[in-house]
Protein backbone atom coordinates (compact mmCIF):
# COMPACT_ATOMS: atom_id res chain seq x y z
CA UNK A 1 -1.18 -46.62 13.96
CA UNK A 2 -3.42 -47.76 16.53
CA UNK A 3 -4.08 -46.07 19.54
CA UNK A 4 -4.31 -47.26 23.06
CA UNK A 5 -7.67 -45.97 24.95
CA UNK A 6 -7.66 -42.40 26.34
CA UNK A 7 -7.30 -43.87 29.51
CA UNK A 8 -3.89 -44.42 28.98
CA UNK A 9 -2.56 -41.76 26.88
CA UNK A 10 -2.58 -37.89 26.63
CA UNK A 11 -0.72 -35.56 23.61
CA UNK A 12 0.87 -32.51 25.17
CA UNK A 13 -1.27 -30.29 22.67
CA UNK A 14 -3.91 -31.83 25.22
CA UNK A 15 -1.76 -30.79 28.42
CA UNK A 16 -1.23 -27.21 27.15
CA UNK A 17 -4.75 -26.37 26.74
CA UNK A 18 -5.53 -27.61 30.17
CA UNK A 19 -6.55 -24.39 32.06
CA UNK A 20 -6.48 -23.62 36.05
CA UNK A 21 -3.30 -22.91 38.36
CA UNK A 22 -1.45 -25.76 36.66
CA UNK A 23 1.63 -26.28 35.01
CA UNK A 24 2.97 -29.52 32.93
CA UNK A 25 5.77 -30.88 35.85
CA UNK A 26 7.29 -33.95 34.19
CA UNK A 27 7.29 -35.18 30.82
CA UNK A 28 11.46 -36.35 30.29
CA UNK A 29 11.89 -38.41 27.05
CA UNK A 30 7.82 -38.55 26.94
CA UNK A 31 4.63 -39.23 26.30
CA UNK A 32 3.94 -42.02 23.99
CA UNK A 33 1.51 -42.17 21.13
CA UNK A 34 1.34 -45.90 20.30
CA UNK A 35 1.16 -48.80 22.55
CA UNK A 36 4.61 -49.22 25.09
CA UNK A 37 6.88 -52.06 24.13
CA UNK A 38 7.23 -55.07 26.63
CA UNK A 39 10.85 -54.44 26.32
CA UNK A 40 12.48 -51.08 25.70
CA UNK A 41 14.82 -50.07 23.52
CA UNK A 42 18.43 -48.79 24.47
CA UNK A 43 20.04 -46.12 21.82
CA UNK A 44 23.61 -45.99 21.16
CA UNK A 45 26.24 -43.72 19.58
CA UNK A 46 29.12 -44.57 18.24
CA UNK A 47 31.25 -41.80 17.87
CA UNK A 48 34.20 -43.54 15.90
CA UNK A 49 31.96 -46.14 14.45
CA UNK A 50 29.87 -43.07 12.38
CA UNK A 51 26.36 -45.21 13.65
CA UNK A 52 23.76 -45.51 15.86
CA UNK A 53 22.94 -49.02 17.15
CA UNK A 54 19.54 -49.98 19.19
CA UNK A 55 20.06 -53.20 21.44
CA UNK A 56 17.26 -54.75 23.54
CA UNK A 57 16.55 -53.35 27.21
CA UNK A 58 18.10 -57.46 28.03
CA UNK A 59 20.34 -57.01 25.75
CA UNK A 60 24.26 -58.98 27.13
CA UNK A 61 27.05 -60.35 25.80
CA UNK A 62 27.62 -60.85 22.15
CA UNK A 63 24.09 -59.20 20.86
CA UNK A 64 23.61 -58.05 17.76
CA UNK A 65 21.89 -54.91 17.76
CA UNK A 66 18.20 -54.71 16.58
CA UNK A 67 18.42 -52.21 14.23
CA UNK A 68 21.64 -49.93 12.81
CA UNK A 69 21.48 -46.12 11.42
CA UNK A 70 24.73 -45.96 9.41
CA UNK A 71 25.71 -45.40 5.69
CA UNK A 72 26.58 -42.12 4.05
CA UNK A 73 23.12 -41.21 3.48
CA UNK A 74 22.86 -40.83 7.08
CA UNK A 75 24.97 -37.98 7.47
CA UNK A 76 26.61 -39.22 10.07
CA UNK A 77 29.87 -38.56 11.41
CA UNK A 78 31.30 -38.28 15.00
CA UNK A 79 27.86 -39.04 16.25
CA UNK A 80 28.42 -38.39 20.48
CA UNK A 81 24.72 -37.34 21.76
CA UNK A 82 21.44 -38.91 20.88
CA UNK A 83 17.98 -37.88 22.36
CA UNK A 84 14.40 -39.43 21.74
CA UNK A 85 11.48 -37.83 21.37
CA UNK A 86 8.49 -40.65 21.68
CA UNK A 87 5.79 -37.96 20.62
CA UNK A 88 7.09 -37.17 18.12
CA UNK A 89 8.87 -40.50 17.25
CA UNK A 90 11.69 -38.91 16.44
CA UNK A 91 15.85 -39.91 17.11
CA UNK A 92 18.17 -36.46 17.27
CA UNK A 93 21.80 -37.28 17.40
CA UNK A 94 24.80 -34.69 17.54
CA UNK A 95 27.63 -35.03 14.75
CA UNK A 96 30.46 -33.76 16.15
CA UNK A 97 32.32 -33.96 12.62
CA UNK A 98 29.49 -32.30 10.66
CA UNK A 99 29.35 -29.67 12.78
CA UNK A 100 25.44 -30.81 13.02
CA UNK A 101 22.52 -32.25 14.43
CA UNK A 102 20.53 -34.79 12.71
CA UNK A 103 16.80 -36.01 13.37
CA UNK A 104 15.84 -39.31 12.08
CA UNK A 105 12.52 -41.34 12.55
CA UNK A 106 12.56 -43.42 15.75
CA UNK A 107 12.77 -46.68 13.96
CA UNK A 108 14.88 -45.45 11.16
CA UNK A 109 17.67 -48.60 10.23
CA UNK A 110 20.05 -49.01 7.84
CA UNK A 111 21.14 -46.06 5.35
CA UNK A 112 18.20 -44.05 6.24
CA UNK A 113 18.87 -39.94 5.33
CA UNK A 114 17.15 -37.66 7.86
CA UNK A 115 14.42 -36.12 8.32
CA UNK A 116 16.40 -33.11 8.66
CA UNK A 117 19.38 -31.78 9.25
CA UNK A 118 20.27 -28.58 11.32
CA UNK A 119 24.08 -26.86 10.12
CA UNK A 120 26.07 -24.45 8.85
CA UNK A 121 27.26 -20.87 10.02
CA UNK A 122 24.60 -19.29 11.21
CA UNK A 123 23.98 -22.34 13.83
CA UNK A 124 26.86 -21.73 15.66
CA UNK A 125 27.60 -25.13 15.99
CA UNK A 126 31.11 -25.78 16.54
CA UNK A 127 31.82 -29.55 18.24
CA UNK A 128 28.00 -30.59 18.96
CA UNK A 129 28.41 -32.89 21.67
CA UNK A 130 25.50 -34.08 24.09
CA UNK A 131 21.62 -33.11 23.62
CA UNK A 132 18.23 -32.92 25.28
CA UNK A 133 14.83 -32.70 23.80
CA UNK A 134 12.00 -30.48 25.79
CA UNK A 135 8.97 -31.54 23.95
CA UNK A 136 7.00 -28.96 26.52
CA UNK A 137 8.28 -26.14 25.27
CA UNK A 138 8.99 -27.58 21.75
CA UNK A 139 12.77 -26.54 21.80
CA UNK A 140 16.12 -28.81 22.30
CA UNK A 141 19.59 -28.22 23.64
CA UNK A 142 22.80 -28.78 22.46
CA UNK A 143 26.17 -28.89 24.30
CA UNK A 144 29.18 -27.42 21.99
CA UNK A 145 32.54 -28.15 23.11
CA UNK A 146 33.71 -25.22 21.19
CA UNK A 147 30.84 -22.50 22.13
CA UNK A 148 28.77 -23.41 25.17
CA UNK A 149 24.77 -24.18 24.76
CA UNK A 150 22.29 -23.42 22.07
CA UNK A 151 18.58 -23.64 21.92
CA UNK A 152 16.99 -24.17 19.11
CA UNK A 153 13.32 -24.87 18.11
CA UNK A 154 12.38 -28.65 18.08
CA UNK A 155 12.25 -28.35 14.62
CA UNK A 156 14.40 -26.52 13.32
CA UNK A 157 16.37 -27.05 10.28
CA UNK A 158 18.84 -26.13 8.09
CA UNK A 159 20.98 -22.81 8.23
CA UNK A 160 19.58 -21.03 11.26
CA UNK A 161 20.53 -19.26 14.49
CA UNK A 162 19.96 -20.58 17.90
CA UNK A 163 16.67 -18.97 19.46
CA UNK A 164 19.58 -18.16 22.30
CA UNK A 165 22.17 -19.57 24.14
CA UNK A 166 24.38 -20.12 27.38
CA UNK A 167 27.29 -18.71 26.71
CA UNK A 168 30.29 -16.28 28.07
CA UNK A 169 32.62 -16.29 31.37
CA UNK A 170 30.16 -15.81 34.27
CA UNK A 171 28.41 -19.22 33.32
CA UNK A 172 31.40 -21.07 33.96
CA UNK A 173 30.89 -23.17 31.22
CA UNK A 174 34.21 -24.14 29.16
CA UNK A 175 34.85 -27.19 26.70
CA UNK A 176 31.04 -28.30 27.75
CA UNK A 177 30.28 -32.31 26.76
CA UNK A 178 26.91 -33.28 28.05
CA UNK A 179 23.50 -31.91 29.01
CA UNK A 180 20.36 -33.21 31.09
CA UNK A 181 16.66 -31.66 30.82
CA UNK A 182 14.93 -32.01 34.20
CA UNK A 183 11.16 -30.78 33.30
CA UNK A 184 9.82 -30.88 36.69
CA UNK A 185 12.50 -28.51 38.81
CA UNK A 186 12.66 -26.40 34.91
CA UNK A 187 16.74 -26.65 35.42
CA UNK A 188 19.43 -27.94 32.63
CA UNK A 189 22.52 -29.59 33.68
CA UNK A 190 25.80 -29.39 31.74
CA UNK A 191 29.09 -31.46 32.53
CA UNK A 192 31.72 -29.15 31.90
CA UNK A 193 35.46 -30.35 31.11
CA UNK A 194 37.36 -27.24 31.61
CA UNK A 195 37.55 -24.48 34.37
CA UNK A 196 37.75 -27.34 36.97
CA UNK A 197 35.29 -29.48 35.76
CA UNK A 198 32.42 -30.25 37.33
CA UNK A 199 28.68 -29.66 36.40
CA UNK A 200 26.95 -26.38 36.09
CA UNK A 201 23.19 -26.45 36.80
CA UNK A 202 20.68 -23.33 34.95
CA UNK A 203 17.65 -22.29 34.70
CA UNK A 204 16.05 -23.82 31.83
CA UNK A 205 14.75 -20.28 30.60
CA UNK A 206 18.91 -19.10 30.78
CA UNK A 207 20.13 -17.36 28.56
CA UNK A 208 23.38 -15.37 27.89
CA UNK A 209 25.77 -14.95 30.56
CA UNK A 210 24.09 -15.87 32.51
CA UNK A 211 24.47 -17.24 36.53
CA UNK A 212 24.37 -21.49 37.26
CA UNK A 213 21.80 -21.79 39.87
CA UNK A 214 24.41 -24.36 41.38
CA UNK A 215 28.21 -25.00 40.51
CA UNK A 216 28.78 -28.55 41.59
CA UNK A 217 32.84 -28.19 41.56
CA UNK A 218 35.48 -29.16 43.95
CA UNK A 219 38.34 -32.22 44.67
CA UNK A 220 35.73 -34.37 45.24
CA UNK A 221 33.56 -33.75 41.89
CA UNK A 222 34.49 -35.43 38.57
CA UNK A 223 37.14 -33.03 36.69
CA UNK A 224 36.11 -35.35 33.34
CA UNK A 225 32.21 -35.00 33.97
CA UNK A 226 30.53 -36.78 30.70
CA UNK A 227 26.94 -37.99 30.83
CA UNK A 228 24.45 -37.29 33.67
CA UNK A 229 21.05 -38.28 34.58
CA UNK A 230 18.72 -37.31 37.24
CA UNK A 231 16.83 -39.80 38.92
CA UNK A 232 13.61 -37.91 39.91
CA UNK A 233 12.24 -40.88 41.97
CA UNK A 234 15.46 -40.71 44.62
CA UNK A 235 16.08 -37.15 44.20
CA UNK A 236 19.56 -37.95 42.82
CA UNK A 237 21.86 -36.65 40.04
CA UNK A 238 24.23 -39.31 38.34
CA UNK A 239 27.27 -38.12 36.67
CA UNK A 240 29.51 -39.88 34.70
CA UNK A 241 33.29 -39.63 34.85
CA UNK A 242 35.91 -40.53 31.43
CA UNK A 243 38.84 -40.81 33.63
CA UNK A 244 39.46 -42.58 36.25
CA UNK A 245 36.56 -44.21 35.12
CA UNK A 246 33.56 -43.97 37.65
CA UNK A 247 30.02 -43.09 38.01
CA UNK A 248 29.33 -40.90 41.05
CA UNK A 249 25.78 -40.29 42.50
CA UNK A 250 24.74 -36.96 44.25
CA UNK A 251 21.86 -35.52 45.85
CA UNK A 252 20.21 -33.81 43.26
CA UNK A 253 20.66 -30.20 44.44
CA UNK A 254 24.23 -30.81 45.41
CA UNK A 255 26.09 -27.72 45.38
CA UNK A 256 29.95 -26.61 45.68
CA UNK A 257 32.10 -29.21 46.94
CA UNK A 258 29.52 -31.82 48.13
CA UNK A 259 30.54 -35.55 47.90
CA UNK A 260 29.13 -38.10 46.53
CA UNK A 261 26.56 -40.28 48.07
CA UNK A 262 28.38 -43.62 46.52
CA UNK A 263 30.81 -44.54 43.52
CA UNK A 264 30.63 -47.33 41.51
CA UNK A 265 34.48 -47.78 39.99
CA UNK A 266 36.86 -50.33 39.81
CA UNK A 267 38.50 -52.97 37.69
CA UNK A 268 35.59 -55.57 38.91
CA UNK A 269 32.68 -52.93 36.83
CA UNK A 270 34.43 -53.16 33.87
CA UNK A 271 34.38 -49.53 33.02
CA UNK A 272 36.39 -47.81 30.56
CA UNK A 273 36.36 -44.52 29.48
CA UNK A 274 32.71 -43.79 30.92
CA UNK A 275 30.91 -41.89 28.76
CA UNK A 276 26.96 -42.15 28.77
CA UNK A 277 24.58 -43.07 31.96
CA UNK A 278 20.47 -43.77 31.78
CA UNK A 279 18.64 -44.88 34.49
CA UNK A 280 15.90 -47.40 33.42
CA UNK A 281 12.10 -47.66 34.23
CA UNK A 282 13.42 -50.84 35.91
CA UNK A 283 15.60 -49.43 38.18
CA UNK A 284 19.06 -50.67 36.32
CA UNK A 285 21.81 -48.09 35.09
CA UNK A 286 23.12 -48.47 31.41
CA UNK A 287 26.92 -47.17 31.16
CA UNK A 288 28.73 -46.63 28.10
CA UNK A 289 32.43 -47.38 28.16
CA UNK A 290 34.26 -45.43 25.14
CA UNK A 291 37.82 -47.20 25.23
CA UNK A 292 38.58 -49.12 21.81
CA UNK A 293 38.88 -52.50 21.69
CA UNK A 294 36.86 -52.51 24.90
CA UNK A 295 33.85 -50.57 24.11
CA UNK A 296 30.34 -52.11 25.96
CA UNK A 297 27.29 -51.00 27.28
CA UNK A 298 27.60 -52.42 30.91
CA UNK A 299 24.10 -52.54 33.22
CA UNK A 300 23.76 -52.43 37.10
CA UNK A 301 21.51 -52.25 39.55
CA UNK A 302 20.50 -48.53 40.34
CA UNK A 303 22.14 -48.27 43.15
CA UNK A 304 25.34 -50.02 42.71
CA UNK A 305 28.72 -48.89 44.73
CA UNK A 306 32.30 -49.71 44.91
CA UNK A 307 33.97 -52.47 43.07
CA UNK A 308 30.94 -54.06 41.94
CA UNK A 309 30.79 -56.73 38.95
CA UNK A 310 27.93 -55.67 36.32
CA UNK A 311 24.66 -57.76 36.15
CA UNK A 312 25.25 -58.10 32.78
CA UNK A 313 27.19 -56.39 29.63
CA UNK A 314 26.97 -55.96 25.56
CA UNK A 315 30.09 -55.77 24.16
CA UNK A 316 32.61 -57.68 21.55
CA UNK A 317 32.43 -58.53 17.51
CA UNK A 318 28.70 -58.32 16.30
CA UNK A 319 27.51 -56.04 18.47
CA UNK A 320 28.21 -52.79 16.56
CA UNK A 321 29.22 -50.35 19.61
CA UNK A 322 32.31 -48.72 18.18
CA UNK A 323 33.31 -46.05 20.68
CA UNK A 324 29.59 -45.39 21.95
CA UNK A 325 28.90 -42.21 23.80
CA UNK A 326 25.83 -40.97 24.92
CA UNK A 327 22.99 -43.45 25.09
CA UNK A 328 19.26 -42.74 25.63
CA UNK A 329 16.08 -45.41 26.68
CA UNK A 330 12.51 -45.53 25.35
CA UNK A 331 11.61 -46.26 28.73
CA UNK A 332 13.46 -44.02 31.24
CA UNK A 333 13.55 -43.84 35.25
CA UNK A 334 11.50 -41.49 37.39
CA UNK A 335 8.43 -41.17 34.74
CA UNK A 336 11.15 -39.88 32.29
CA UNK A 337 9.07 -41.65 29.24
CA UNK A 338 5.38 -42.83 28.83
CA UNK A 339 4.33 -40.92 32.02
CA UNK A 340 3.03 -37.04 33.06
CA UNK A 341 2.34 -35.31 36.50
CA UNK A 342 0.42 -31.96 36.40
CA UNK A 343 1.96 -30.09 39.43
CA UNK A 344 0.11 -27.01 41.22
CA UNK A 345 1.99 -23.63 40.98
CA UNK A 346 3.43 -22.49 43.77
CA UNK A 347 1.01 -20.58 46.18
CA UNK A 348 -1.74 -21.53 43.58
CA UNK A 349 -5.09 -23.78 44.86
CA UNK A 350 -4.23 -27.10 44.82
CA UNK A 351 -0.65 -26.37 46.09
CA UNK A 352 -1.54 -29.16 49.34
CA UNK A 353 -1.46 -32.08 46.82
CA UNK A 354 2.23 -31.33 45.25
CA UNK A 355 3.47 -33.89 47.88
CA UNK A 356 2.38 -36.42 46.21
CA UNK A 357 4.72 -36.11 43.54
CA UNK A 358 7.44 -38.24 44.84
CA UNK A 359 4.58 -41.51 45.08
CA UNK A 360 3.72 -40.96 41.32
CA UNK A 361 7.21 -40.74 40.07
CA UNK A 362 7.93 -44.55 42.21
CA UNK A 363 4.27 -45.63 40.30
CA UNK A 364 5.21 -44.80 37.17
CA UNK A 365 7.48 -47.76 37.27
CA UNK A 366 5.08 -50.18 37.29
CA UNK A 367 2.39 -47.70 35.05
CA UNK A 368 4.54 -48.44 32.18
CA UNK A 369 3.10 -46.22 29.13
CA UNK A 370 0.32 -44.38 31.26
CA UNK A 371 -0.16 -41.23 32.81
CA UNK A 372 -1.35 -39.66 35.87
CA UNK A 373 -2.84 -36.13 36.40
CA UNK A 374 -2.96 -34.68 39.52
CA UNK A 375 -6.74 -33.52 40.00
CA UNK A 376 -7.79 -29.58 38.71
CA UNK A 377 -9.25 -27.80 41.74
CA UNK A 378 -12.73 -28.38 42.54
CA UNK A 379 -12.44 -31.43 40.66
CA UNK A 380 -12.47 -34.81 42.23
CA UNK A 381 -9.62 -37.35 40.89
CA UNK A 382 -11.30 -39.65 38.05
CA UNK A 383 -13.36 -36.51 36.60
CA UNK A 384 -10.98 -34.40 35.25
């Protein structure tokens, strides 16, 4: 593989070592090791369809999808969650009819077996459903409709218990489907079908029974709550809704009851069954619609409200999607792939240039596949 110059790329082996009052704020789907595509690549799980198709970023209409994952060497079965990890260059999707979680090679096609496979007893995996990578802290997440969340090692295979989970009646999480990993605020998000719905927001260190920082519940909150996304660049969380089918957008550290800031339903979007939501480096939102015979991946402008047509859609014979779920994008919004702050700790020297956060998240829209560290104290910007 070649390399691009150091100038635009850092390993997080490189970002842990880095010394000083610093910690490693944002690295979402992550850093890459190899040059960035023009055009990124948008994964797909097809839950009935026992695959994983990868379409194009411009993917519409009729397109086939570049490559497929599917075969019985694959292992899958029920696939609902997929997560990429670009350091890595590795594909994790949940199988809710294993029970299991299997990790394949990013550009794995075809009747590829995994790399490894992570099941059996001891897991505690029940009905794996969503799942989040944290390639920081070398661990990933899991959702479990029949349990609640585990945390496992990044790597982990095989027969083995969960390094902990998120589990029992004072988290509030029951029949849980998807989960988000927001690196720079350190807090996991979990839609939650049961116990009124909603989305329950932790710590990313929880474990046990433990507390949500934030309960986002209420008449006006999704009582269906499927994928979610949070847009770091407009402070916003996106949550997708199965039925009525909708995507609602709220302020990030929406609490309670709070409504929405917009809605995007409607017969005019096409949505059906809404399962999975990314936000691109482009600024467009990717939507999965579930219903069979009128699965799609449907695309709209980031901010999109009401009744609003899509700017474009995949979906009919050749394209593959089969009941698609959760969907994930090599190049993500908000610095969420190809892109890493270093933010000062709180109180520590430094702390004066944390506001300038919210400017490198917009930049690292058009920074596709660099990076951009915050200078060390004492140091001036460039000599780090």
């Amino acid at each position: 593989m070649v390399h691009p110059p150091d100038d635009s790329r850092t390993t997080h082996a490189h970002l842990k070592r880095r010394t000083g009052p610093w910690r490693l704020g944002l690295v979402a789907v992550l850093l890459t090791l190899s040059p960035r595509p023009a055009v990124a690549d948008i994964y797909v799980a097809n839950f009935s369809g026992n695959s994983v198709t990868v379409y194009a970023q411009t993917a519409e209409g009729a397109a086939a999808p570049l490559r497929t994952i599917s075969g019985p060497a694959t292992s899958l079965s029920g696939p609902s969650g997929v997560a990429l990890d670009l350091e890595n260059e590795e594909l994790f999707v949940t199988n809710q009819g294993g029970p299991s979680v299997t990790v394949y090679t990013l550009l794995a096609t075809g009747n590829s077996p995994p790399l490894r496979t992570l099941s059996g007893a001891s897991t505690g995996l029940v009905q794996p459903v969503g799942i989040a990578v944290d390639p920081v802290n070398d661990e990933i997440f899991i959702a479990d409709a029949g349990a609640g969340v585990w945390v496992f090692a990044r790597t982990a295979a095989g027969n083995v218990a969960p390094l902990r989970s998120i589990a029992g009646s004072s988290t509030g999480l029951s029949f849980p489907r998807m989960v988000f990993l927001d690196l720079v605020n350190d807090e996991l998000y979990v839609s939650n079908v049961a116990t009124g719905g909603g989305v329950r927001v932790f710590s990313r260190a929880a474990t046990g029974d433990a507390l949500p920082i934030r309960s986002l519940v209420g008449a006006a909150i999704p009582a269906r709550p499927r994928g979610l996304f949070v847009d770091l660049t407009r402070d916003e969380l996106i949550v997708a809704d199965e039925e009525p089918a909708a995507v609602h957008v709220f302020p990030r550290t929406a609490d309670g009851g709070a409504a929405p800031l917009r809605t995007l339903s409607g017969p005019s979007t096409g949505l059906d069954s809404t399962w999975g939501v990314v936000l691109d480096d482009l600024g467009e939102l990717f939507v999965t619609s579930a219903s069979f015979p009128n699965s799609s991946v449907t695309v709209y402008a980031g901010t999109a409200a009401g009744d609003v047509a899509p700017l474009r859609s995949v979906s009919g014979g050749g394209t593959g999607l089969f009941a698609p779920r959760g969907l994930a994008a090599t190049e993500a919004a908000g610095g969420a792939s190809g892109f890493a702050i270093l933010v000062p700790e709180p109180g520590g020297a430094g702390a004066g240039v944390a506001s300038a956060l919210a400017l490198a998240l917009a930049a690292a829209r058009s920074r596709r596949g660099r990076r951009a560290i915050l200078p060390e104290p004492g140091i001036p910007a460039g000599h780090g």
